[in-house]
N, C-alpha and C. Protein backbone atom coordinates (compact mmCIF):
# COMPACT_ATOMS: atom_id res chain seq x y z
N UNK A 1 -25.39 -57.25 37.59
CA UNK A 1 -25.17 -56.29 38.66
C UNK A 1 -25.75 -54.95 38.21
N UNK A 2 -26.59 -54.45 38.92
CA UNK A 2 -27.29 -52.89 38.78
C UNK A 2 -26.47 -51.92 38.71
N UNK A 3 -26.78 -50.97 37.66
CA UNK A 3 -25.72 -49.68 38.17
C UNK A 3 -25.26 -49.36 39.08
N UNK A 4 -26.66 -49.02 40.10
CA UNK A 4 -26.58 -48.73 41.28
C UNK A 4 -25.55 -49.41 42.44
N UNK A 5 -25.26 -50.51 41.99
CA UNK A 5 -24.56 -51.36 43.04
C UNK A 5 -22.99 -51.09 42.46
N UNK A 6 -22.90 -51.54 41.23
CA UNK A 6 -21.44 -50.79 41.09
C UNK A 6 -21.06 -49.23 41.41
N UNK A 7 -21.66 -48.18 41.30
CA UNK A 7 -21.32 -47.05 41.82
C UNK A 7 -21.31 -47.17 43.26
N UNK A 8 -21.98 -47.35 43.83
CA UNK A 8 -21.70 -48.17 45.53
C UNK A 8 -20.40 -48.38 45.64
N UNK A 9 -20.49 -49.81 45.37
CA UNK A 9 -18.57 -50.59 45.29
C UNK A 9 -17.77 -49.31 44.66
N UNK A 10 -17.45 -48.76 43.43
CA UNK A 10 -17.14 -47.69 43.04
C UNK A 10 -16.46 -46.69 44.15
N UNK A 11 -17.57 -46.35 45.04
CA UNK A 11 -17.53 -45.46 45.96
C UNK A 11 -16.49 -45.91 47.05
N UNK A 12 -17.19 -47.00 47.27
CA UNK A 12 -16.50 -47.93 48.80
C UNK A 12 -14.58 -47.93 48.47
N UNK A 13 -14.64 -47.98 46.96
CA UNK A 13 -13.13 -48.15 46.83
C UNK A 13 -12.40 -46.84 47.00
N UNK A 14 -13.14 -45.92 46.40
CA UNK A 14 -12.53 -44.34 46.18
C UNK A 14 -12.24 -44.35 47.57
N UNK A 15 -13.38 -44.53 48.36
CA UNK A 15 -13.41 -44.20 50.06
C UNK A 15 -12.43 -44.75 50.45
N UNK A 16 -12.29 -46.05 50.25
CA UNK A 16 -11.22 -46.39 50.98
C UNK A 16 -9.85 -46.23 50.67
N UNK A 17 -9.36 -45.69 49.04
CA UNK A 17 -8.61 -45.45 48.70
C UNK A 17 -7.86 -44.07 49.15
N UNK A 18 -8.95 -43.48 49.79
CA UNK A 18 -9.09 -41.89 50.45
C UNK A 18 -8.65 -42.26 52.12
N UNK A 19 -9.26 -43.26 52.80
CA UNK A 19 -8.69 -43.81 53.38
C UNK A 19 -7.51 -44.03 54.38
N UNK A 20 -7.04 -44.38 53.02
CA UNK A 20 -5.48 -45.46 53.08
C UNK A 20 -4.46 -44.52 53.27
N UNK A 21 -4.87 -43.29 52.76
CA UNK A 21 -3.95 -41.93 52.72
C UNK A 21 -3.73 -41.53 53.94
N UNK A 22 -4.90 -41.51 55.10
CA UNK A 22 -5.23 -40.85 56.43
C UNK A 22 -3.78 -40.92 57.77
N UNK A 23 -3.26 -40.29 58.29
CA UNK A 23 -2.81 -40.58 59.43
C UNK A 23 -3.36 -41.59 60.00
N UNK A 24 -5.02 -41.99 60.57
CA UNK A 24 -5.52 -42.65 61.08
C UNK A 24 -5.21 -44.25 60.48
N UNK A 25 -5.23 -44.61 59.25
CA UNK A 25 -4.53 -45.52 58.80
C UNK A 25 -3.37 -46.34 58.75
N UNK A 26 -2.46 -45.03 59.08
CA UNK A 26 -1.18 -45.43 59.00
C UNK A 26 -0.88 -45.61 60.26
N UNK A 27 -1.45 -45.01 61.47
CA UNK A 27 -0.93 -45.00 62.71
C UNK A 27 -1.69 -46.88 63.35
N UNK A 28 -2.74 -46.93 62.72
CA UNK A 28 -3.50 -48.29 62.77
C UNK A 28 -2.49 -49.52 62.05
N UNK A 29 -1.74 -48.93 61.05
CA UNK A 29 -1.13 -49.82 60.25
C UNK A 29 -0.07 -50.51 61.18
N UNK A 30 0.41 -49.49 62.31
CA UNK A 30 1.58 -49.75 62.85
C UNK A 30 0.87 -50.24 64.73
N UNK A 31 -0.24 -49.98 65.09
CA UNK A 31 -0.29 -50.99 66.10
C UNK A 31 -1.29 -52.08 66.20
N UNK A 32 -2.07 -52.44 64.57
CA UNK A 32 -2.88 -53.50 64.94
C UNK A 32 -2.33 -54.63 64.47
N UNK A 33 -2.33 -55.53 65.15
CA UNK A 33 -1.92 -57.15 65.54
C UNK A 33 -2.55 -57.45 67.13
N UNK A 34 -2.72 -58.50 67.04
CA UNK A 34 -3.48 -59.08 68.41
C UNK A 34 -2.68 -58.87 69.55
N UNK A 35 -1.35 -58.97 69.74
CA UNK A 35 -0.68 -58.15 70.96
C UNK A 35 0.03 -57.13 70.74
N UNK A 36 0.01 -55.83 69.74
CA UNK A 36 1.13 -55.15 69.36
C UNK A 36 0.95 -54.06 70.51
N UNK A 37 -0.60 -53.26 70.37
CA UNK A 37 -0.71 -52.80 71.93
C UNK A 37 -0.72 -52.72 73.13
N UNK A 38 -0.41 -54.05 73.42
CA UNK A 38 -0.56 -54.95 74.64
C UNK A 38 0.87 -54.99 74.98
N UNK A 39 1.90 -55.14 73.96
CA UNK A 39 3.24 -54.82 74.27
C UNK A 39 3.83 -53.55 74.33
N UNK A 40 3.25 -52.52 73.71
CA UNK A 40 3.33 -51.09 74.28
C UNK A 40 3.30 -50.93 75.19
N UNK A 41 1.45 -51.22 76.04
CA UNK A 41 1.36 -50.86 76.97
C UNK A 41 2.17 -51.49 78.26
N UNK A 42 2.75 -52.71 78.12
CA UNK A 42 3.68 -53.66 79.19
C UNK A 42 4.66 -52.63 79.15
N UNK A 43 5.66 -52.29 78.04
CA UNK A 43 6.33 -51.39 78.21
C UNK A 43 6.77 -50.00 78.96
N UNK A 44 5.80 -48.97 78.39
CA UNK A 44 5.33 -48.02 79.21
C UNK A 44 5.19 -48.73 80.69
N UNK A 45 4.29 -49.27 81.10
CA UNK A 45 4.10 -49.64 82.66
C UNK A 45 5.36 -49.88 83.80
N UNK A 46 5.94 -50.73 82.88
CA UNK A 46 7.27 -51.54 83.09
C UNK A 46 8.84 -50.97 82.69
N UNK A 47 8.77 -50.38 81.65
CA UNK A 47 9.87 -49.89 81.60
C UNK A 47 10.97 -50.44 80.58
N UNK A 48 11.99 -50.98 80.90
CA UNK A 48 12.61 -51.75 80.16
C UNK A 48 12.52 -53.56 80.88
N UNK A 49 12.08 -54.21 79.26
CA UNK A 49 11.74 -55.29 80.40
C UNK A 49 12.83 -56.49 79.11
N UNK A 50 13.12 -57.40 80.16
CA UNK A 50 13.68 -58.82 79.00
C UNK A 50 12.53 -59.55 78.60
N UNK A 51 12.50 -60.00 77.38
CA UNK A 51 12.22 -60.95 76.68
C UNK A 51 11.26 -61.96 77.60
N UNK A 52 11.92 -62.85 78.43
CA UNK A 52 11.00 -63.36 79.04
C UNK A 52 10.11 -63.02 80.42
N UNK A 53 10.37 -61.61 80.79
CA UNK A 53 9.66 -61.04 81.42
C UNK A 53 8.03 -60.30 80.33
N UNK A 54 8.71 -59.84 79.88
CA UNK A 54 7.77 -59.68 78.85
C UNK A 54 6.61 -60.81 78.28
N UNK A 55 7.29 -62.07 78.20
CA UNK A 55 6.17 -62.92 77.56
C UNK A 55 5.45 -63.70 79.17
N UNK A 56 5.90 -63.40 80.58
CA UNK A 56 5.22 -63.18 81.65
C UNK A 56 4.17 -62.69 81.92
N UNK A 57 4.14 -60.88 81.30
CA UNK A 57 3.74 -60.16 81.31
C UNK A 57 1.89 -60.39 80.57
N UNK A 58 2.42 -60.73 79.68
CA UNK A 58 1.12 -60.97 78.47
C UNK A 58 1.12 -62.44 78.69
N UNK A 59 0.09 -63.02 79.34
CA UNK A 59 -0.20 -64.43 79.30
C UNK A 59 -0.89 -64.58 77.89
N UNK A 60 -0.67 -65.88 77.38
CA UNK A 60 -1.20 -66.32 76.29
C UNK A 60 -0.58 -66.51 75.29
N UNK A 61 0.47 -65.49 74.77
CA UNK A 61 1.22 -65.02 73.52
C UNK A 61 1.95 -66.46 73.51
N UNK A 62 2.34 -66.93 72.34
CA UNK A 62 2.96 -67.95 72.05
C UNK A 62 4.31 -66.99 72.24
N UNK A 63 5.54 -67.37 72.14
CA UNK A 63 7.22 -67.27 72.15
C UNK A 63 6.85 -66.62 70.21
N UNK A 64 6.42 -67.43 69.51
CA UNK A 64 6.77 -67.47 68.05
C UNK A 64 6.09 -65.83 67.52
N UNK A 65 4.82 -65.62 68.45
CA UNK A 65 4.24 -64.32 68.00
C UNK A 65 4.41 -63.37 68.60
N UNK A 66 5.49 -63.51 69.95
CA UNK A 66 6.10 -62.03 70.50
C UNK A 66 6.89 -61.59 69.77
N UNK A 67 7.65 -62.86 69.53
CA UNK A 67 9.04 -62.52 68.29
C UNK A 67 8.87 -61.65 67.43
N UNK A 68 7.91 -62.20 66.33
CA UNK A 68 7.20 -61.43 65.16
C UNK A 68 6.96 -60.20 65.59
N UNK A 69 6.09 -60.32 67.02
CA UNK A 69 5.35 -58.56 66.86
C UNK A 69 6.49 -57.31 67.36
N UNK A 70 7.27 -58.57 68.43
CA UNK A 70 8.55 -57.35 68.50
C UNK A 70 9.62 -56.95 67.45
N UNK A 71 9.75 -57.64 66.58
CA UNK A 71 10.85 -57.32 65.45
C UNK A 71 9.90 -56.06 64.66
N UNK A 72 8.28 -56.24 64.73
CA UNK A 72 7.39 -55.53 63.80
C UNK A 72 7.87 -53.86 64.12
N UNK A 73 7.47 -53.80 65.45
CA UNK A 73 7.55 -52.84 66.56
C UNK A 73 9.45 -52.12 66.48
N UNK A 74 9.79 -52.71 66.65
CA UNK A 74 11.23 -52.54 66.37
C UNK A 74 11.39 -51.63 64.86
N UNK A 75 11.14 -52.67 63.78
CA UNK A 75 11.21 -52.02 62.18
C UNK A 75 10.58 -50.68 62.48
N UNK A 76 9.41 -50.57 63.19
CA UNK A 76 8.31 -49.53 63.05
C UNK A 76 8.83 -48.05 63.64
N UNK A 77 10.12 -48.30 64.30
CA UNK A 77 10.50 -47.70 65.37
C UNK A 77 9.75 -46.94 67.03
N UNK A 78 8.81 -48.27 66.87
CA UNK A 78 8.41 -47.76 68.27
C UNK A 78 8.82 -48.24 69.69
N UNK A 79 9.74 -49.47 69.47
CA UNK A 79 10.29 -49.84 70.71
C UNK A 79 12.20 -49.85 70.01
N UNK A 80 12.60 -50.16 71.13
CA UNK A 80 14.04 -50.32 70.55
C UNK A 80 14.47 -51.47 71.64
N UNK A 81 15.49 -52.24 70.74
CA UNK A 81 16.00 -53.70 71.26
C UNK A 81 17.77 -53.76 71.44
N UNK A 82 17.80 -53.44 73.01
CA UNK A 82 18.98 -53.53 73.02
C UNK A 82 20.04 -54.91 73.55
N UNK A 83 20.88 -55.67 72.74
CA UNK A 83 21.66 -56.78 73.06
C UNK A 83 22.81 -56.44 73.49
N UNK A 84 23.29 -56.91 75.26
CA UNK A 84 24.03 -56.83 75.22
C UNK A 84 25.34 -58.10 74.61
N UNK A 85 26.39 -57.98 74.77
CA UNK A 85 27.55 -58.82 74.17
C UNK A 85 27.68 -60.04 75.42
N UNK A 86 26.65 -60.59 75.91
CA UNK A 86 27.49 -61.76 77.30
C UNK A 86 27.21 -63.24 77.06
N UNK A 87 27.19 -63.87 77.77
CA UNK A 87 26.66 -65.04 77.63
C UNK A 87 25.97 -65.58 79.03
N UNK A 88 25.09 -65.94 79.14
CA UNK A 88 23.81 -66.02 78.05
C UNK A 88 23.53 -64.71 77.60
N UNK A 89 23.40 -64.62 76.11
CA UNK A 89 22.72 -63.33 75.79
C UNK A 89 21.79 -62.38 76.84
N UNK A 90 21.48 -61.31 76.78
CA UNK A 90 21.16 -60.83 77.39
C UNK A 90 20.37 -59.75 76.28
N UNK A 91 19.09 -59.51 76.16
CA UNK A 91 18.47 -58.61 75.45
C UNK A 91 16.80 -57.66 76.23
N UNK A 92 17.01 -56.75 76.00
CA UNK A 92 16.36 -55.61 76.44
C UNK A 92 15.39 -54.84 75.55
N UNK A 93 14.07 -54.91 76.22
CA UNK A 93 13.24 -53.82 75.27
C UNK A 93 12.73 -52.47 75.66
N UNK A 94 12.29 -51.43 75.13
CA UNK A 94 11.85 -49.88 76.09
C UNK A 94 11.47 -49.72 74.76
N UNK A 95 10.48 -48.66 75.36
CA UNK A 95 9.79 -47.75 74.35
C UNK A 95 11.13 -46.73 73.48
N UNK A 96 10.71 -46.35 72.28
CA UNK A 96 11.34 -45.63 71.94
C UNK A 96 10.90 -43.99 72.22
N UNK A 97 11.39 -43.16 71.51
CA UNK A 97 10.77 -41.61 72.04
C UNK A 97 9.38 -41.76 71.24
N UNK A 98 9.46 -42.07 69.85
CA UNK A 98 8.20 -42.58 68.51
C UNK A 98 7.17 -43.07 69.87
N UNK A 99 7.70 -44.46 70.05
CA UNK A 99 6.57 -45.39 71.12
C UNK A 99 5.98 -44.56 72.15
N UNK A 100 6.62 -43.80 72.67
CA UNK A 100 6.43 -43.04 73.82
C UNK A 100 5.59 -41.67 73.44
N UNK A 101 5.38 -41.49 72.03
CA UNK A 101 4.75 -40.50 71.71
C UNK A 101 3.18 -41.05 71.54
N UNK A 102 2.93 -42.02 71.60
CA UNK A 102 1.65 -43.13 70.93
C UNK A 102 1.39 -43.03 72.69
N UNK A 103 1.71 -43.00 73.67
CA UNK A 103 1.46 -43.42 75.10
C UNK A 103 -0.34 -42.83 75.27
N UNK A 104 -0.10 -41.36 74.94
CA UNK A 104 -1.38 -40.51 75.53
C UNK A 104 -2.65 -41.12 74.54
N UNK A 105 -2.57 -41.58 73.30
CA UNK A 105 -3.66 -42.49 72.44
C UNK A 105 -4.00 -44.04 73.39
N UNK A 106 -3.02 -44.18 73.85
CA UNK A 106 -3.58 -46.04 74.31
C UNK A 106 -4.05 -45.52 75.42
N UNK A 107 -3.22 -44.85 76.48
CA UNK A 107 -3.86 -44.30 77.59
C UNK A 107 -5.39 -44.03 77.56
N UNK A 108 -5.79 -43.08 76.54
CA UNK A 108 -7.04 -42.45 76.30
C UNK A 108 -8.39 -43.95 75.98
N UNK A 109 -7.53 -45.11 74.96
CA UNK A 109 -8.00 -46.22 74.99
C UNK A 109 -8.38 -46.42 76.27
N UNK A 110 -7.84 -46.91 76.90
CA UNK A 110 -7.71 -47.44 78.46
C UNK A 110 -8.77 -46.90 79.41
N UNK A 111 -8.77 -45.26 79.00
CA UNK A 111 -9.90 -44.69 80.09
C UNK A 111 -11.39 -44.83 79.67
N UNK A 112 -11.04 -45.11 78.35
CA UNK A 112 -12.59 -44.81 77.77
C UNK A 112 -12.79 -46.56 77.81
N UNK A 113 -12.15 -47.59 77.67
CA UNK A 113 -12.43 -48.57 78.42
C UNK A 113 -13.20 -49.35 79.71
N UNK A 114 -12.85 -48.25 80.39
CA UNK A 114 -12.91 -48.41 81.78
C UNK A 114 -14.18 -47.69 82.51
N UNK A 115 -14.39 -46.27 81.22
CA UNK A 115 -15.74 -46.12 81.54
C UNK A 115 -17.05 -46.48 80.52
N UNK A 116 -16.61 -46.83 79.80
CA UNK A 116 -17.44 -47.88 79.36
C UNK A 116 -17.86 -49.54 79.51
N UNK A 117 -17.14 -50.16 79.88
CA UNK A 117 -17.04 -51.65 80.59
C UNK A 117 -18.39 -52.08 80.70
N UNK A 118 -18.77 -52.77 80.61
CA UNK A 118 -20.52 -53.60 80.90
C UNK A 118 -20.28 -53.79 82.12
């Protein structure tokens, strides 16, 4: 391997080690997964929605990977999960104030989407 190519790699790591530090990182850390934005944005739209309105909402999602991404979302504090005590259970999701602060970034997604589109 050439000098040249290890100071490269070298670099690429510092960089990314510089990176990893960024807001931009961390705020990425907390909504990329294949539906994590996609359940934001159902949220916001919708409001407080149940469980299986929600997996309505997003066609495709398996049951096993809403689960996951909502418990993620939950830990992350951007949605909050409220159970009530009945039977049949009864459980509820909404943005949190955190989630609700992320709104005007996906939004901005969305427009620049829309004018860009092929």
């Amino acid at each position: 391997m050439s000098e040249e190519t290890v100071k490269r790699r070298e670099g690429r790591c510092i960089a990314s080690e510089r990176l990893c530090d960024t807001g931009f990182s961390y705020t990425l850390s907390l909504i990329s997964g294949k539906y994590k934005m996609t359940i934001l944005y159902a949220l916001m739209e919708f409001g407080i929605v149940r469980y299986n309105e929600l997996h309505r909402y997003i066609r495709g999602v398996s049951f096993k990977t809403l689960s996951a991404s909502l418990k993620e979302l939950e830990a992350d504090g951007l949605i909050v999960r409220t159970e009530y005590p009945q039977i049949p259970p009864k459980v509820e999701y909404s943005l949190s104030a955190r989630g609700q602060s992320l709104m005007p970034i996906l939004d901005a997604l969305c427009e620049w989407g829309d004018r860009n589109r092929a």
